[in-house]
Protein backbone atom coordinates (compact mmCIF):
# COMPACT_ATOMS: atom_id res chain seq x y z
CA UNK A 1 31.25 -9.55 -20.80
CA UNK A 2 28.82 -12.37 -22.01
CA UNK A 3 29.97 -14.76 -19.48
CA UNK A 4 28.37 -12.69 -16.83
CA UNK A 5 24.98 -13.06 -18.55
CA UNK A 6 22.00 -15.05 -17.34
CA UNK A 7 24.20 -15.90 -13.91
CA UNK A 8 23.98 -19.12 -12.27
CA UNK A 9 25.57 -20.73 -9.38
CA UNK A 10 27.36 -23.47 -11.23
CA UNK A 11 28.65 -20.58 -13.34
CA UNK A 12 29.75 -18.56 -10.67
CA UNK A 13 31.44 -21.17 -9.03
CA UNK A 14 32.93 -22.66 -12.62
CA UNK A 15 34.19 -18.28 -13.28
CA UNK A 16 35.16 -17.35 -9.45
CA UNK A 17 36.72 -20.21 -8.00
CA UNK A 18 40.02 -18.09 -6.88
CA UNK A 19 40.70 -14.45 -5.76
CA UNK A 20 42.87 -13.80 -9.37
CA UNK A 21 39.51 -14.63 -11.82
CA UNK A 22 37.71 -12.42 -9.48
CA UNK A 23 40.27 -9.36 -9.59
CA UNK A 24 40.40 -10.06 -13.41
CA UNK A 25 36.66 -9.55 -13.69
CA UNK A 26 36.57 -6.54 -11.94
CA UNK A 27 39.63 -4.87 -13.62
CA UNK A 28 37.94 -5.48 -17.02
CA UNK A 29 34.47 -3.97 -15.67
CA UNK A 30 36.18 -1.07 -13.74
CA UNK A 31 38.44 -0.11 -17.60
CA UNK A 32 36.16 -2.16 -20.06
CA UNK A 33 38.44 -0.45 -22.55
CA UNK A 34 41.47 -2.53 -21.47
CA UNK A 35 43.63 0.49 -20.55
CA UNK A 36 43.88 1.37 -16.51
CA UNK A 37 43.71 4.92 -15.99
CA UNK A 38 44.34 6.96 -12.85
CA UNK A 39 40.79 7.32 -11.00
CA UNK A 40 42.04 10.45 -9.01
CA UNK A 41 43.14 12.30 -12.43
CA UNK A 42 42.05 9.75 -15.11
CA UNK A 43 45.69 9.97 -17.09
CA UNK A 44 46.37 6.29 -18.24
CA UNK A 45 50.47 7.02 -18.27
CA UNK A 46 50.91 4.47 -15.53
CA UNK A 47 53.51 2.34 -13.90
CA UNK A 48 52.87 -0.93 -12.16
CA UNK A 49 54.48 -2.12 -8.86
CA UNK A 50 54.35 -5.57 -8.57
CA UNK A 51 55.88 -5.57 -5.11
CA UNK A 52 53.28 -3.60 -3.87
CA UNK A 53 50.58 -4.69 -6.65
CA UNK A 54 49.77 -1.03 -7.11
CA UNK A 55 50.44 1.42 -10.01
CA UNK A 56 51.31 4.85 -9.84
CA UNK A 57 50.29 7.42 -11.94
CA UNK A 58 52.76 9.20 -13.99
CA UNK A 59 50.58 12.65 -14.00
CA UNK A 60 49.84 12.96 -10.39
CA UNK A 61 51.78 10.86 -8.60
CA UNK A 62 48.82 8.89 -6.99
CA UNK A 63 49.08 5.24 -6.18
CA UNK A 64 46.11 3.01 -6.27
CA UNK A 65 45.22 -0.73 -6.52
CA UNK A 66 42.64 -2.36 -7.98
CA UNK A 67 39.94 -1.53 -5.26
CA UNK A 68 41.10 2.06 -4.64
CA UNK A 69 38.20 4.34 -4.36
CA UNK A 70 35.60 1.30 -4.30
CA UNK A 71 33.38 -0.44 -1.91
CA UNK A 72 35.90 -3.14 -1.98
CA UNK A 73 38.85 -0.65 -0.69
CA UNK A 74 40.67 -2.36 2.35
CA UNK A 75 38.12 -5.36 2.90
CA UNK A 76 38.97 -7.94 4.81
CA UNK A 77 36.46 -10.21 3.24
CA UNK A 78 37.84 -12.40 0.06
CA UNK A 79 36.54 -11.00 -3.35
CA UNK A 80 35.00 -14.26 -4.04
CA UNK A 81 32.67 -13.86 -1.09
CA UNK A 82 31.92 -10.60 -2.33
CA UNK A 83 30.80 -12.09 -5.40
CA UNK A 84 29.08 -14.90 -4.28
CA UNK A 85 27.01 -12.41 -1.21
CA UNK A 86 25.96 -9.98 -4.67
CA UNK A 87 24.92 -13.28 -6.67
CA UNK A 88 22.65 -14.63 -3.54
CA UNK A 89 20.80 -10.98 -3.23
CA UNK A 90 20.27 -10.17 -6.94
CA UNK A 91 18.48 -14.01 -7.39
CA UNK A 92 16.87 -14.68 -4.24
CA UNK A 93 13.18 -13.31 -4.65
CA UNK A 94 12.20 -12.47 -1.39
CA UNK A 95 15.75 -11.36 0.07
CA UNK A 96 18.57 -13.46 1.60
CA UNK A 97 18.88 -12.61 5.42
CA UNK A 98 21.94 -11.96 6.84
CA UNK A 99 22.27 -14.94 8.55
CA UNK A 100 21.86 -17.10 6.27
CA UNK A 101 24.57 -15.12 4.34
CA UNK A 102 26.60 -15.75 7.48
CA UNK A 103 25.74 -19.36 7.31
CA UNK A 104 26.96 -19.87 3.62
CA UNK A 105 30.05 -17.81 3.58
CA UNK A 106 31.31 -19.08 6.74
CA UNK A 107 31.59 -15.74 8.61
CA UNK A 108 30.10 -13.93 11.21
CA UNK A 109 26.52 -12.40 11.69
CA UNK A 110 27.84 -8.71 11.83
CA UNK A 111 30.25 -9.50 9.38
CA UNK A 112 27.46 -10.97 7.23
CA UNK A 113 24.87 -7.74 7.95
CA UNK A 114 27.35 -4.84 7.12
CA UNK A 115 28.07 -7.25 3.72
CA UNK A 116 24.96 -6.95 2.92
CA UNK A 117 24.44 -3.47 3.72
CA UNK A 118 27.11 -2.27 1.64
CA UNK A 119 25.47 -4.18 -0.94
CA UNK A 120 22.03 -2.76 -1.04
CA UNK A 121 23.83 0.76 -0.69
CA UNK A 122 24.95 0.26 -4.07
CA UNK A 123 21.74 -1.12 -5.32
CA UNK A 124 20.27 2.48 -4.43
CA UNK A 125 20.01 4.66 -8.01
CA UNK A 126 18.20 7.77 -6.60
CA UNK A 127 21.35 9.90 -7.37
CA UNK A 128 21.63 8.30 -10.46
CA UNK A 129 21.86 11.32 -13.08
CA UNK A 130 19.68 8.68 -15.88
CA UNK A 131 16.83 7.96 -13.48
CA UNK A 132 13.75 8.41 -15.48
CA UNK A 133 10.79 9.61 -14.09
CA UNK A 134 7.89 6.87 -14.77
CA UNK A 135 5.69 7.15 -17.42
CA UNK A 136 2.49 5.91 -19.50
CA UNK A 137 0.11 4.04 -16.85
CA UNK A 138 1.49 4.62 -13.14
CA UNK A 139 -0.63 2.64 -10.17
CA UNK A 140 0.24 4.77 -7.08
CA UNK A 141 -0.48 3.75 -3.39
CA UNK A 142 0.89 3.39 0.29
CA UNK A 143 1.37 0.73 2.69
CA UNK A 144 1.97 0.29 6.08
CA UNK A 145 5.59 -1.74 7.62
CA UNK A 146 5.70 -2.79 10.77
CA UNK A 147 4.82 -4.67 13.81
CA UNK A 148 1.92 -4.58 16.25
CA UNK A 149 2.88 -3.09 19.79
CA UNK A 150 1.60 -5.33 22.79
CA UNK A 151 -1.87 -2.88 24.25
CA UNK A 152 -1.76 -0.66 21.38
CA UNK A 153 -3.99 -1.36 19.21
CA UNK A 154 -3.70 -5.19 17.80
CA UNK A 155 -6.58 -4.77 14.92
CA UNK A 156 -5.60 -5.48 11.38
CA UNK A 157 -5.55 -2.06 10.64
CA UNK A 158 -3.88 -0.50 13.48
CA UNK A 159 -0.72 1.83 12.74
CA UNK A 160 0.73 1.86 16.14
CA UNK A 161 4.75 1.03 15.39
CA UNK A 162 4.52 1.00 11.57
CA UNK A 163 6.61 2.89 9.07
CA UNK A 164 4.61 4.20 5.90
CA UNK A 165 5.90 3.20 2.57
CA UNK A 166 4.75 4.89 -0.61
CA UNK A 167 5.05 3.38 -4.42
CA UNK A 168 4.92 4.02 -7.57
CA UNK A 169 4.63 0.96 -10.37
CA UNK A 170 4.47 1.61 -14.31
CA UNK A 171 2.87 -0.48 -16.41
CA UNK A 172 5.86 -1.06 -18.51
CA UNK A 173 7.02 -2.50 -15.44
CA UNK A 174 9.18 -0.09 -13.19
CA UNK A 175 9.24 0.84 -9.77
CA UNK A 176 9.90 4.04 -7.21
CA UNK A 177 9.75 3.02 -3.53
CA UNK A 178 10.33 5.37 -0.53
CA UNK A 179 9.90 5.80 3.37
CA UNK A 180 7.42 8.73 4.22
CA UNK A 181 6.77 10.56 7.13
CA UNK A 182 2.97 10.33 6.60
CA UNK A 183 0.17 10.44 4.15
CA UNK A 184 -0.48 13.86 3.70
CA UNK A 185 -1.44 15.45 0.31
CA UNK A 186 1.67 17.30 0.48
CA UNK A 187 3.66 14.40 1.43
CA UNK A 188 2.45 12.26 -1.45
CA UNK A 189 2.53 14.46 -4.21
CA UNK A 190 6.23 15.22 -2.74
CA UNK A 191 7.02 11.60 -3.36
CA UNK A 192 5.12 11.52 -6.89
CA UNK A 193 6.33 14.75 -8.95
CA UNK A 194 9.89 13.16 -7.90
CA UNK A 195 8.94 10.29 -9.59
CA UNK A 196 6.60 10.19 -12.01
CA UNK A 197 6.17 12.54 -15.42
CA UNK A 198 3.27 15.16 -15.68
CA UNK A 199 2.04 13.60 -18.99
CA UNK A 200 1.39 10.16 -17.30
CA UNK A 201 -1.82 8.53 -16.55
CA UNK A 202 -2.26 7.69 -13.13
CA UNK A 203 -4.48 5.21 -11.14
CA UNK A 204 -4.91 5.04 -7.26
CA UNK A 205 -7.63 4.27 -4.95
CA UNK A 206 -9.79 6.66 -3.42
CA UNK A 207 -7.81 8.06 -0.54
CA UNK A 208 -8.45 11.53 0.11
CA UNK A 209 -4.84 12.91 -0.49
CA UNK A 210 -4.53 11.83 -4.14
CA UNK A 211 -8.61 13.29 -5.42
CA UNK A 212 -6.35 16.39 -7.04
CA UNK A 213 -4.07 14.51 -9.11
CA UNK A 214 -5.91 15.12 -12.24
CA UNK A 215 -4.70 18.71 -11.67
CA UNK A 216 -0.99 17.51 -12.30
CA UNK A 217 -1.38 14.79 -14.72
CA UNK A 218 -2.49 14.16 -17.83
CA UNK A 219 -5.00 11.44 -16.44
CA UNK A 220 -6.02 10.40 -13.06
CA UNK A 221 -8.20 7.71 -12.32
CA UNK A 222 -9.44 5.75 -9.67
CA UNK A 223 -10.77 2.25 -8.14
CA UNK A 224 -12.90 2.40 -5.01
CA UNK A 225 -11.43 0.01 -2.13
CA UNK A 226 -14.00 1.19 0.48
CA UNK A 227 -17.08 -0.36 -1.56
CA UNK A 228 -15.16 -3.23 -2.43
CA UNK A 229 -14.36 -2.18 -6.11
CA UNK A 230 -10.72 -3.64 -6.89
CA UNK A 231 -11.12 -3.39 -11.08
CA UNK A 232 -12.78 -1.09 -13.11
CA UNK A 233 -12.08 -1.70 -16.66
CA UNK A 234 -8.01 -1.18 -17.10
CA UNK A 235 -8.18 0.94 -14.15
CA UNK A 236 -6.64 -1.07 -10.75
CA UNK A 237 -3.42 -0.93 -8.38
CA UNK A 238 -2.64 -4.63 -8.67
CA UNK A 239 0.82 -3.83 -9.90
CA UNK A 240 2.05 -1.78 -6.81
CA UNK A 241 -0.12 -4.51 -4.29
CA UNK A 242 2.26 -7.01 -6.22
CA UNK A 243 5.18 -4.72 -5.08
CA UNK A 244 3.63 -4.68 -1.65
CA UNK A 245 2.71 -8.26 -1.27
CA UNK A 246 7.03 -8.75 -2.40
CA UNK A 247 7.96 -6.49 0.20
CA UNK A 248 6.05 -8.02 3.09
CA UNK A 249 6.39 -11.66 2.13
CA UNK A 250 10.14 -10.70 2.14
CA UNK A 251 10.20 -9.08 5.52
CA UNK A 252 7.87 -12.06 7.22
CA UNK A 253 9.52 -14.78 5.16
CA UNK A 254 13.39 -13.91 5.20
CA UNK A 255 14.22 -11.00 7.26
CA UNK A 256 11.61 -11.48 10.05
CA UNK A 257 11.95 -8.03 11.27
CA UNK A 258 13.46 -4.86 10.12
CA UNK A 259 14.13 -1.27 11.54
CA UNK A 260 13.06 1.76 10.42
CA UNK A 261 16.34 2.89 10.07
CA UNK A 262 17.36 0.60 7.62
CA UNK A 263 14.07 -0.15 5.98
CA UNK A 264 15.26 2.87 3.21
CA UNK A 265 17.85 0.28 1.98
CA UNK A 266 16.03 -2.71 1.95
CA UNK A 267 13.67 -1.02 0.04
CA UNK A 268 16.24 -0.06 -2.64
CA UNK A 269 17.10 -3.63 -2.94
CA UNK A 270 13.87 -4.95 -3.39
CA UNK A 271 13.25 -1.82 -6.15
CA UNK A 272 16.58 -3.12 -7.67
CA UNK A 273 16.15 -6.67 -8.20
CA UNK A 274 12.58 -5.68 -9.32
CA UNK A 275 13.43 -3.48 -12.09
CA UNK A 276 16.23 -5.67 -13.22
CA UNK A 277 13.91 -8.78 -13.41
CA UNK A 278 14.50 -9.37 -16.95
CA UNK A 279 17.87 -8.46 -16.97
CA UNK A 280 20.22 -11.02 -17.73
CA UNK A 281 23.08 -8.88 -16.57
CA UNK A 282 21.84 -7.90 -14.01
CA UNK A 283 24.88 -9.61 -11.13
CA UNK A 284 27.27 -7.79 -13.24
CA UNK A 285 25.86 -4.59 -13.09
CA UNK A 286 25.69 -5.12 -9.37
CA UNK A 287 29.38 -5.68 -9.71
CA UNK A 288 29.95 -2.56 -11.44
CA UNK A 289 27.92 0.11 -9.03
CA UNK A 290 30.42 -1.70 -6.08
CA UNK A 291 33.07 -0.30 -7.91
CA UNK A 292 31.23 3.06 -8.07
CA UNK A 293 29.86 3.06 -5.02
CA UNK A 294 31.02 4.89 -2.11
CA UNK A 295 31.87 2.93 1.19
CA UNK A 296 29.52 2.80 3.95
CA UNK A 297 31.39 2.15 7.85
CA UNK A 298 30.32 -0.75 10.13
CA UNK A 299 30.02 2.53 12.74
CA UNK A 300 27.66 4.27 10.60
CA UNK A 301 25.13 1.66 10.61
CA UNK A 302 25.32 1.33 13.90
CA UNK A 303 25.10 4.42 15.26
């Protein structure tokens, strides 16, 4: 669908001005191939009820509308909203908050925060079956998230009431973020055989858990942060402190605070609109992993 390339807002407004272009757009990406099939049993011998703008399969019986099985199943939220919520977190940077989401679609904060949630649930690939592991040149490191905790250590390094993060950036520009309990050697190289291929050169700085990487991979190297040594030759993390410097500009800029409980997802949306940087479909594959994506409950995030 080339009018879903290279989204802007004038075009979203110009395409998705009315519920029926929106529910048009998502019937053609839910059966690109024109022909609606049964999702419970997939047998496109199908009848439609227009009284009860449903079909019903011929095979099994089953009766399902267009959102049946999606995130989009019994919202009460206009699929133009839905639409306009995806476009705002796919272009914006640093994040939209959820207020601000609130703010622009006219509805409430909670309303706007389990939008959004639902959003960067289907942003998350890990159980994608094509995730590639990284390869070529891989800058691995770890950060800390978090506020400081009044009489608890206020020094810039202090990890009283932080979260650690771990990354992995390629050079050919891909990234593999993800909450860890700590930075043991275990822990890490956990994170990084998940992630990154055995033949790949890797580059980190000289923290204690990753000096046996070269055991694993084809090349390990390393920069020296303690004496001040940032570059040495090609050899430097300045890819992942990018992803780092993203991550934290987004949290003090936009979001202001965010819980560990959640930090998972906004992690996955930040990896998401990262990877997809250059592409220029990248809204309407957001589109397209709603439809796939399962549904996550106001009660669940809350719990």
């Amino acid at each position: 669908m080339s009018d879903l390339a290279n989204m802007s807002l004038a075009k979203l407004i110009q395409h998705f001005s009315d519920e029926d272009k929106c529910r048009e757009t998502l019937k053609n990406l839910r059966w690109p191939g024109g022909e609606v099939c049964c999702p419970r049993c997939g047998d496109c011998s199908i009848s439609w009820i227009s009284t009860r703008e449903q079909w019903d399969c011929n095979g099994c019986r089953y009766r399902f509308s267009l959102t049946s099985g999606t995130i989009f199943d019994n919202t009460k939220i206009p699929l133009w909203k839905w639409f306009v919520a995806a476009y705002l977190m796919v272009e914006s940077k640093k994040g939209i908050s959820a207020a601000q989401v609130g703010r622009t679609l006219d509805v409430s904060y909670p309303t706007a925060w389990h939008l959004c949630h639902r959003i960067r649930e289907a942003m998350d690939d890990d159980d994608d079956l094509h995730r590639a592991l990284l390869g070529g040149i891989v800058e691995i490191d770890e950060t800390w998230v978090g506020g400081h905790q009044a009489g608890k250590g206020m020094g810039p390094y202090s990890t009283t009431n932080k979260t650690i993060v771990v990354g992995a950036v390629s050079r050919n520009g891909k990234a593999r973020l993800e909450v860890v309990e700590d930075r043991k050697r275990r822990t890490l190289y956990g994170f990084i055989r998940r992630n990154v291929s055995p033949d790949s050169t890797v580059y980190t700085d000289d923290f204690t858990s990753y000096r046996t990487l070269g055991q694993h991979f084809a090349r390990h190297e390393t920069v020296h942060h303690q004496v001040k040594e940032w570059v040495h030759g090609d050899i430097h993390t300045n890819g992942v402190e990018n992803v780092w410097s993203l991550l934290k500009r987004s949290i003090m800029g936009t979001f202001h605070k965010i819980s560990t409980k959640h930090l998972d997802r906004y992690l996955d949306e930040l990896e998401y609109r990262f990877n997809n940087r250059d592409n220029p479909f990248m809204f309407r594959d957001v589109l397209v992993r709603l439809l796939d994506g399962r549904a996550l409950r106001y009660h669940d995030l809350t719990a």
